[in-house]
Structures are given as structure tokens and as C-alpha cells.
PDB file of N, CA and C in Angstrom:
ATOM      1  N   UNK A   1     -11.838  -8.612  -2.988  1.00  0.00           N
ATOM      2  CA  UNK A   1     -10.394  -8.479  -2.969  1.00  0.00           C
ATOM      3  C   UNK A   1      -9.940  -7.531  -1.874  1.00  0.00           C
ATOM      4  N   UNK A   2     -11.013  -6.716  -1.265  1.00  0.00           N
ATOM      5  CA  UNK A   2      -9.891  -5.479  -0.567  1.00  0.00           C
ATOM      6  C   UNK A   2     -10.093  -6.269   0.895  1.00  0.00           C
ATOM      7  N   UNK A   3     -10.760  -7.636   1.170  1.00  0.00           N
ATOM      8  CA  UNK A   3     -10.598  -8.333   2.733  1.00  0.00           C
ATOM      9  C   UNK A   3     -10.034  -9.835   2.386  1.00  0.00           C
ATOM     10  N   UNK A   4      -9.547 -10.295   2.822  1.00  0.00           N
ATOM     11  CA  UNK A   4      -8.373 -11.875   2.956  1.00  0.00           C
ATOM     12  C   UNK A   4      -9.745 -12.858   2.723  1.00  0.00           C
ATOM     13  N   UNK A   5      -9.655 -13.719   2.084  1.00  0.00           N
ATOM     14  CA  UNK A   5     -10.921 -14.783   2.309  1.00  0.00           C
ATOM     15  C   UNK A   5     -10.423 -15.984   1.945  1.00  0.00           C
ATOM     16  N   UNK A   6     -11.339 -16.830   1.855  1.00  0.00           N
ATOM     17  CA  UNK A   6     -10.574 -18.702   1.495  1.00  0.00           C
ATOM     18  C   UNK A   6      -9.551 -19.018   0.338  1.00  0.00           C
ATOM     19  N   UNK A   7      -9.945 -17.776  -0.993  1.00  0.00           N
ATOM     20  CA  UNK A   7      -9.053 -18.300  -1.732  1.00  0.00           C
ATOM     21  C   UNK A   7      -7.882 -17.276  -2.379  1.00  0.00           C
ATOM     22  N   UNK A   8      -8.000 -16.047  -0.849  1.00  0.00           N
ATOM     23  CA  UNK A   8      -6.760 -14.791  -1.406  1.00  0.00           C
ATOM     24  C   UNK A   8      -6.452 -14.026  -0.083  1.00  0.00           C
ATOM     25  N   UNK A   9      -5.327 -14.444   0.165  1.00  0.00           N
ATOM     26  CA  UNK A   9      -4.522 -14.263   1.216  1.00  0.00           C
ATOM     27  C   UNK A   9      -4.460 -13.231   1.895  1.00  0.00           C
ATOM     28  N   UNK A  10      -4.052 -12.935   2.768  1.00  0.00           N
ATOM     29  CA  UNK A  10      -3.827 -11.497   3.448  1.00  0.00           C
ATOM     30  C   UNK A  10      -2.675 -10.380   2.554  1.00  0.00           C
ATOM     31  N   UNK A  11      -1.815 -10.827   2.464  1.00  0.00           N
ATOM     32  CA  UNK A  11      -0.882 -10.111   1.066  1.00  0.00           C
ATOM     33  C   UNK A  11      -1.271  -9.707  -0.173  1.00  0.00           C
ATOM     34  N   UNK A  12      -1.801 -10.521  -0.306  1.00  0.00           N
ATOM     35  CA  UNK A  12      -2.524 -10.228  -1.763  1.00  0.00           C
ATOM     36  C   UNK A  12      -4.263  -9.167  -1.766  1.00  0.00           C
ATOM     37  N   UNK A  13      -4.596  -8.850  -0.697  1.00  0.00           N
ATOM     38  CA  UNK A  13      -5.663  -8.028  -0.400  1.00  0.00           C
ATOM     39  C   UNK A  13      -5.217  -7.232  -0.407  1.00  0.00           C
ATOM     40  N   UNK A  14      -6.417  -5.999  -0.529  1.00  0.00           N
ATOM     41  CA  UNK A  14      -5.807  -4.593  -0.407  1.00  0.00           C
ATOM     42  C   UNK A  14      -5.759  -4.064   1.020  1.00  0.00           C
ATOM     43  N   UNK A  15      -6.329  -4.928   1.955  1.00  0.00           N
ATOM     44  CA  UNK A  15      -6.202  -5.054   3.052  1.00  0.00           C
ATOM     45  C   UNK A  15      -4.687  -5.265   3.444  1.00  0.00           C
ATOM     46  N   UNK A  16      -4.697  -5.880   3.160  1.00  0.00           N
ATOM     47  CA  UNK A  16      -2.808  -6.469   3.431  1.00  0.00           C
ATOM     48  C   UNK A  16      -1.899  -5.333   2.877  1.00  0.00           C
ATOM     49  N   UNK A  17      -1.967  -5.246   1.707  1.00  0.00           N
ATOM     50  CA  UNK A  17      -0.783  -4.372   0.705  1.00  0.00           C
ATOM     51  C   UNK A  17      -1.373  -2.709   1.413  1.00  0.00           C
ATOM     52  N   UNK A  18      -2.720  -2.447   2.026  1.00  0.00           N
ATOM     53  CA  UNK A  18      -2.316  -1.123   2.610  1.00  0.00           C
ATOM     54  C   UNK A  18      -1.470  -1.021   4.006  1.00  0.00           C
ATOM     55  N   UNK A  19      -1.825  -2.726   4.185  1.00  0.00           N
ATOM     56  CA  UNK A  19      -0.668  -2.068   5.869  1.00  0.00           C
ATOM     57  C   UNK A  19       0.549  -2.509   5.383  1.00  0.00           C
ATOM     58  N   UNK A  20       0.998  -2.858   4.748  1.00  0.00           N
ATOM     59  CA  UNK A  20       2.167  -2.727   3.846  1.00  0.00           C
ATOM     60  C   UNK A  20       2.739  -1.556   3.499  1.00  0.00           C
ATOM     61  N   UNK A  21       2.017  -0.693   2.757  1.00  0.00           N
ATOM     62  CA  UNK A  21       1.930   0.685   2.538  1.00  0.00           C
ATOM     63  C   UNK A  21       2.344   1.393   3.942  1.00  0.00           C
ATOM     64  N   UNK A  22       0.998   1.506   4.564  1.00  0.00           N
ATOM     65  CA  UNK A  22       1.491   2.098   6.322  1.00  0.00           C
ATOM     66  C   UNK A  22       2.765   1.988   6.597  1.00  0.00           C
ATOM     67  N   UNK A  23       3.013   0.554   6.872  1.00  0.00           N
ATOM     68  CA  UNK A  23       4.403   0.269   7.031  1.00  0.00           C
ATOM     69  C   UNK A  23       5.544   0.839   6.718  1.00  0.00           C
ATOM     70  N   UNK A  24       5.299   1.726   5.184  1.00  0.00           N
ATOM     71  CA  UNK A  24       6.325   2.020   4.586  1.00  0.00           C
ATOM     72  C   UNK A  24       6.363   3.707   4.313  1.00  0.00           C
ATOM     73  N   UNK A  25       5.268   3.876   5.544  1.00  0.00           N
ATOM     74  CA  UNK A  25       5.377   5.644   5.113  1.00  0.00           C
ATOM     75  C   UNK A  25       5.666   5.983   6.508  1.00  0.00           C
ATOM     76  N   UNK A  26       6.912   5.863   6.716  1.00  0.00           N
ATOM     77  CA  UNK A  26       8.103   6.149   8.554  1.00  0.00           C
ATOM     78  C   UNK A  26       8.082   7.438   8.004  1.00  0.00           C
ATOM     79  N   UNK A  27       8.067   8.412   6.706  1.00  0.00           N
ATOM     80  CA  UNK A  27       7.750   9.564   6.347  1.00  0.00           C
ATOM     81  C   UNK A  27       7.185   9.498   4.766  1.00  0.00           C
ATOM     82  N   UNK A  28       6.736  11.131   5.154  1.00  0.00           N
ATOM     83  CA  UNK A  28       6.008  11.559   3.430  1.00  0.00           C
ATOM     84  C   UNK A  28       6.993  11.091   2.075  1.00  0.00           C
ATOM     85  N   UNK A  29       5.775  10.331   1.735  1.00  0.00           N
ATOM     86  CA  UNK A  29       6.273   9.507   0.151  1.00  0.00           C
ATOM     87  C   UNK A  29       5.740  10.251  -0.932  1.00  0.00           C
ATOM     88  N   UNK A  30       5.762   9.933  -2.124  1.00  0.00           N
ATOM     89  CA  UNK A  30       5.443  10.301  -3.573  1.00  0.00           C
ATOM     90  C   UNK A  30       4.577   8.899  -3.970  1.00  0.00           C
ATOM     91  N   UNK A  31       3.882   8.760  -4.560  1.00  0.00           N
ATOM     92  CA  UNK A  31       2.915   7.673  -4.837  1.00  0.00           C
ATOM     93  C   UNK A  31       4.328   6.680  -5.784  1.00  0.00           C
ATOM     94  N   UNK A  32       4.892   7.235  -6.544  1.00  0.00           N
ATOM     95  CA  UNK A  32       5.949   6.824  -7.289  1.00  0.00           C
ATOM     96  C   UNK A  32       6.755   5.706  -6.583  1.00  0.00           C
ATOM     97  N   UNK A  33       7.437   6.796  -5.362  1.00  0.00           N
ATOM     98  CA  UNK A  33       8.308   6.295  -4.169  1.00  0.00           C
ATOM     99  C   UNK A  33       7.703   5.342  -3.453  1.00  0.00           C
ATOM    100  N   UNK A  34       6.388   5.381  -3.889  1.00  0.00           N
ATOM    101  CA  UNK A  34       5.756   3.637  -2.576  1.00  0.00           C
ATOM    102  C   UNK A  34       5.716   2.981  -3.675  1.00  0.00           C
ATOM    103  N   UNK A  35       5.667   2.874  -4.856  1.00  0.00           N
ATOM    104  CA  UNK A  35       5.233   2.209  -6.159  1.00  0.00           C
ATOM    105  C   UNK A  35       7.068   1.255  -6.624  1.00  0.00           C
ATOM    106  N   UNK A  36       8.062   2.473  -6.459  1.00  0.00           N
ATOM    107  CA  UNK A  36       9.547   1.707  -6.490  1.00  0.00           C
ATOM    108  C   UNK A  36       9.861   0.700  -5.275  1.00  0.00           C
ATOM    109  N   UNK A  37       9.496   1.434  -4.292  1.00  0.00           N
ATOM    110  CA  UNK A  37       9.882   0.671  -3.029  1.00  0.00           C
ATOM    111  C   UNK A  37       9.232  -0.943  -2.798  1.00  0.00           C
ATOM    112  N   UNK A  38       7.984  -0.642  -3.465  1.00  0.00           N
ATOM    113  CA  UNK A  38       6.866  -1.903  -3.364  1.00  0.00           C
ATOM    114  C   UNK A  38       7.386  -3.103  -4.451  1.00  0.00           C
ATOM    115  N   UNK A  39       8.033  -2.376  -5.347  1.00  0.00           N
ATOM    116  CA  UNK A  39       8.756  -3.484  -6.517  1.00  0.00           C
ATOM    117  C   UNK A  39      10.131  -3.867  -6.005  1.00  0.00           C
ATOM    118  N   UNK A  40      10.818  -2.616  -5.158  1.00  0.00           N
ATOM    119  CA  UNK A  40      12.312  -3.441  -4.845  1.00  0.00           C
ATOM    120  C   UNK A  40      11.860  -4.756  -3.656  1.00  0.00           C
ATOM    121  N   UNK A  41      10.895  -3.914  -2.903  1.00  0.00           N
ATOM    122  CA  UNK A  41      10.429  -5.133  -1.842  1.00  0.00           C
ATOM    123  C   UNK A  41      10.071  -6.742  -2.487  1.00  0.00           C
ATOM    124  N   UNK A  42       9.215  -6.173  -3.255  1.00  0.00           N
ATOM    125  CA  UNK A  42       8.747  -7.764  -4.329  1.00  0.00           C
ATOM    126  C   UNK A  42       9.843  -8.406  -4.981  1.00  0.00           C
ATOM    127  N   UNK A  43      10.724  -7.880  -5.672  1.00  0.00           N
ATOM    128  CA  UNK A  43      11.979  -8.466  -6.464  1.00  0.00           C
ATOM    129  C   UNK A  43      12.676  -9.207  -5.256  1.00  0.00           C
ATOM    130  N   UNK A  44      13.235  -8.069  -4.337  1.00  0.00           N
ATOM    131  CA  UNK A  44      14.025  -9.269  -3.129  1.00  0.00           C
ATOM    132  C   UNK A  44      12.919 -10.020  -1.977  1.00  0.00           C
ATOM    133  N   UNK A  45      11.845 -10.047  -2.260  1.00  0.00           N
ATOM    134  CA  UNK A  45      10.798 -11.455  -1.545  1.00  0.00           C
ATOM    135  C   UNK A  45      10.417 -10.700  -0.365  1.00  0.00           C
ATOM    136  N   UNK A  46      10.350  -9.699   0.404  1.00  0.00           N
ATOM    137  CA  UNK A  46      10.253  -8.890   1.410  1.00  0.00           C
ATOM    138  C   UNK A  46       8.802  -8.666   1.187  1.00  0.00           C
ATOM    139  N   UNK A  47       8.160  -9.099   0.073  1.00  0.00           N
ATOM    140  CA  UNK A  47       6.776  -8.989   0.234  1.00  0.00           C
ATOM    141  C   UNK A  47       6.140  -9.923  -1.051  1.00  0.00           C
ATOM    142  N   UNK A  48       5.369 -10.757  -0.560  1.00  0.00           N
ATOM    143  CA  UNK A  48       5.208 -11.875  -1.535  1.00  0.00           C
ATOM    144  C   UNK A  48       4.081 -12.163  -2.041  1.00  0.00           C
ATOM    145  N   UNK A  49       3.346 -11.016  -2.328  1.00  0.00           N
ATOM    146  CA  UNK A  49       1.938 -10.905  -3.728  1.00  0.00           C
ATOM    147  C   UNK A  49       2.209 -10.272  -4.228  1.00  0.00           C
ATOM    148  N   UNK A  50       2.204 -10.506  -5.940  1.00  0.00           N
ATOM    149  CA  UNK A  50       2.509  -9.851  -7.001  1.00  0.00           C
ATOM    150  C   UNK A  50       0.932  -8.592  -7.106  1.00  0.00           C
ATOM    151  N   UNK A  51       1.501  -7.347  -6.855  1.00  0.00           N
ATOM    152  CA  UNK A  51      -0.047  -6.394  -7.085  1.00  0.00           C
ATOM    153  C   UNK A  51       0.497  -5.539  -8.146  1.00  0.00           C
ATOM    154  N   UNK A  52      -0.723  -4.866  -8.756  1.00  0.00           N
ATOM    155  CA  UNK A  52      -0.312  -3.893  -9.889  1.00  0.00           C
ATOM    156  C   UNK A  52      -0.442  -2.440  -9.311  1.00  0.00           C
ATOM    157  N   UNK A  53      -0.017  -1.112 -10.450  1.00  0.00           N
ATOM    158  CA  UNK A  53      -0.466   0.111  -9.843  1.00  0.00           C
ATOM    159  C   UNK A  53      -1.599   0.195  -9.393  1.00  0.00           C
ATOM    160  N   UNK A  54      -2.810  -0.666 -10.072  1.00  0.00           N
ATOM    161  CA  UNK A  54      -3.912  -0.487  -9.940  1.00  0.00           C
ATOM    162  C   UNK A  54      -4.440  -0.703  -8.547  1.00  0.00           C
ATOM    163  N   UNK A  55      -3.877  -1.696  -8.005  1.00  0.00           N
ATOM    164  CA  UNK A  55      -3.989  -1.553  -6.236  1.00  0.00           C
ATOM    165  C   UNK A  55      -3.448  -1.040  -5.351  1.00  0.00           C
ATOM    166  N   UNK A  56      -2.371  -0.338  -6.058  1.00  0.00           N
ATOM    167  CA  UNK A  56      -2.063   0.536  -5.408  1.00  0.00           C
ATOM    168  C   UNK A  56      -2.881   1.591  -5.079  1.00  0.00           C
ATOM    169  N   UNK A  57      -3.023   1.944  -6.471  1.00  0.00           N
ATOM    170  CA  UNK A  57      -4.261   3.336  -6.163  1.00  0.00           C
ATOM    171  C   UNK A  57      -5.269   2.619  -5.042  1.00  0.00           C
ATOM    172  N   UNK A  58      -5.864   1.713  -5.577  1.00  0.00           N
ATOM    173  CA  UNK A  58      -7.189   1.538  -4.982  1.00  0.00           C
ATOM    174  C   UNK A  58      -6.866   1.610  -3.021  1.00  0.00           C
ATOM    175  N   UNK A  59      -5.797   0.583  -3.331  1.00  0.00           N
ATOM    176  CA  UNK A  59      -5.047   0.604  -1.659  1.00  0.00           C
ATOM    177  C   UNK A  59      -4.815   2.131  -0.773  1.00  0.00           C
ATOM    178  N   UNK A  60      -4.340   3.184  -1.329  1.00  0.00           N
ATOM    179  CA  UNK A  60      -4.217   4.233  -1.115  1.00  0.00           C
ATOM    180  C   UNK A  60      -5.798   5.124  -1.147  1.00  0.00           C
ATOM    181  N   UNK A  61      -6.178   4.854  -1.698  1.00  0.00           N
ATOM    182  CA  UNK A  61      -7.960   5.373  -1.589  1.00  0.00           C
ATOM    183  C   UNK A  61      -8.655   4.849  -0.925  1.00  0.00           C
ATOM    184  N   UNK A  62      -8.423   3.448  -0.483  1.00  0.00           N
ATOM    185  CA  UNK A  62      -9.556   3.011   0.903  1.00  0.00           C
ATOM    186  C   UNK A  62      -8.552   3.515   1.704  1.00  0.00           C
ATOM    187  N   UNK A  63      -6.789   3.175   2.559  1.00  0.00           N
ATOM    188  CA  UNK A  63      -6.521   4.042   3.568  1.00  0.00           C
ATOM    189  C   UNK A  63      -6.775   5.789   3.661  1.00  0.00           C
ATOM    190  N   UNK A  64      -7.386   6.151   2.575  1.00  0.00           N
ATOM    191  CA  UNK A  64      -7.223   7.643   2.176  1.00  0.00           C
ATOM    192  C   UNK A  64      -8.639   7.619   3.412  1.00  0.00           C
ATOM    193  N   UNK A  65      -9.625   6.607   2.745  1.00  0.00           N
ATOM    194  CA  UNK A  65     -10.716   6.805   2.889  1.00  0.00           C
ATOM    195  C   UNK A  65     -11.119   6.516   4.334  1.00  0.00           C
ATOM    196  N   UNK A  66      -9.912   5.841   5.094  1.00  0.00           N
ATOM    197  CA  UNK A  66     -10.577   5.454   6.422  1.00  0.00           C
ATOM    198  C   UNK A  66      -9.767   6.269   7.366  1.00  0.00           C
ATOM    199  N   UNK A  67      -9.356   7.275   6.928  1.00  0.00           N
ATOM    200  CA  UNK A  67      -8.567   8.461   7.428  1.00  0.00           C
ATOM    201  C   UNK A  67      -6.982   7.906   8.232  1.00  0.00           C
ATOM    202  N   UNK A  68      -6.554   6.671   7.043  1.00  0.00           N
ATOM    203  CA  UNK A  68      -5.193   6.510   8.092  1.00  0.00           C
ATOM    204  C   UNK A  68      -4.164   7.283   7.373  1.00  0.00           C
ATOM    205  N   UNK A  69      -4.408   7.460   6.455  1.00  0.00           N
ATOM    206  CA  UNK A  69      -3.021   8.515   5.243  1.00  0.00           C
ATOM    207  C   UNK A  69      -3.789   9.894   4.551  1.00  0.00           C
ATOM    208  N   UNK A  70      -3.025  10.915   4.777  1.00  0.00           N
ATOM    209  CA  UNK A  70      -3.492  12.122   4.137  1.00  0.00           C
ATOM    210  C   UNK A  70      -2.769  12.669   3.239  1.00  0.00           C
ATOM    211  N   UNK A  71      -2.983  13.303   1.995  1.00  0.00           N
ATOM    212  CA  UNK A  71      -1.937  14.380   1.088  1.00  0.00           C
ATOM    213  C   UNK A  71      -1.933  15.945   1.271  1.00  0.00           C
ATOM    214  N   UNK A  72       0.038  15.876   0.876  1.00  0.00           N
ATOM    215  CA  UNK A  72      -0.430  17.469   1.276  1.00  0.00           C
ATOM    216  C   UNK A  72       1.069  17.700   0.163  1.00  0.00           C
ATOM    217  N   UNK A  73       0.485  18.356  -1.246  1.00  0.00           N
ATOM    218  CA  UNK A  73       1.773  18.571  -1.652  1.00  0.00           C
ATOM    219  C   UNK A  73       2.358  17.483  -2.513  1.00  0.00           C
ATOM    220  N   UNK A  74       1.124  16.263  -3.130  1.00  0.00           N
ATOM    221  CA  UNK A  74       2.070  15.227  -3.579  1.00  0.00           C
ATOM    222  C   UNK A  74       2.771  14.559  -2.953  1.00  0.00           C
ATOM    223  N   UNK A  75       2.457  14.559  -1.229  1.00  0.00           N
ATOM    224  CA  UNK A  75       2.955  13.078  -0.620  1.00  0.00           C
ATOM    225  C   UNK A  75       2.466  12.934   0.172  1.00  0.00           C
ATOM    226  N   UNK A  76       2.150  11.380   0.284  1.00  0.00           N
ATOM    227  CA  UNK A  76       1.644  10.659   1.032  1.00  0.00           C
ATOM    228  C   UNK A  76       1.816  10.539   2.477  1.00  0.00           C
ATOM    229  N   UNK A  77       0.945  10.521   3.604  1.00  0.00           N
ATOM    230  CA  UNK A  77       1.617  10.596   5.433  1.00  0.00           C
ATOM    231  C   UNK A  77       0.880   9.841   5.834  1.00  0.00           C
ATOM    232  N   UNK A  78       1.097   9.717   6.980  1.00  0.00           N
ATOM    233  CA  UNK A  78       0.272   8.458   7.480  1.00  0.00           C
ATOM    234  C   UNK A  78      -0.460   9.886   8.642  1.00  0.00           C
ATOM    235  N   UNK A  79      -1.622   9.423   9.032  1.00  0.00           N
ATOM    236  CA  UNK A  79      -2.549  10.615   9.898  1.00  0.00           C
ATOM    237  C   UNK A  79      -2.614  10.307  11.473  1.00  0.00           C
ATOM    238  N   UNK A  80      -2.233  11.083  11.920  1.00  0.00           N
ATOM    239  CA  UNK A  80      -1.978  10.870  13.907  1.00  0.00           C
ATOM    240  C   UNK A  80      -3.141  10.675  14.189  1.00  0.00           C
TER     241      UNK A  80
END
């Protein structure tokens, strides 16, 4: 699930939904604040795989892990 393959899309990976994420940290977020934003996005179609918190986390722990987002303080940044 966390790379696109024959039968699960680029959106629906955690591949996808972290540059999604990226996308959506123009500044420091609250895990909360990417978690609302990711549902208003889904409700009005602006992003079109249904994911749970649970990939979220996981999504946020592989970008954690490949040093593109860091915490400092309970929010989320994206890393220069």
C-alpha cells in the first residue's frame, strides 16, 4: 500500500496521500489541521481516495522517515 501498483492507485497510496500532505504544509500544521483539511478536501472531490487516520499517521511517519517533514512543538513542517 505505501507504492501505486496494478490494483491501487497513486491517491490511494501512502505514497500519493503524503505528497498530498506536502502539498498542504505551505506552513506548520497540527496533525488535526492536516486530518480536517484532508476531509474538507475529500467531501468537495479535491482529493479522491477515501484514507483513514490510520494513514495518515502511517503517511506522516514514512515522510517523517525520509526526512521530508519534521516536528517541533506539535506541528508539522515540511524540511529544507
Amino acid at each position: 500500500m505505501i507504492l501505486p501498483s496494478k490494483h491501487i492507485n497513486f491517491s490511494q497510496s501512502l505514497l500519493g496521500f503524503g505528497s498530498y500532505l506536502l502539498e498542504n504544509l505551505k506552513r506548520p500544521k497540527s496533525v488535526d489541521e492536516l486530518w480536517r483539511q484532508y476531509n474538507l478536501d475529500y467531501k468537495n472531490g479535491n482529493y479522491h481516495a477515501k484514507q483513514t487516520f490510520d494513514n495518515l499517521i502511517l503517511a506522516l511517519i514514512f515522510l517523517y522517515g525520509i526526512n521530508a517533514i519534521s516536528e517541533t512543538k506539535g506541528l508539522i513542517s515540511k524540511c529544507n
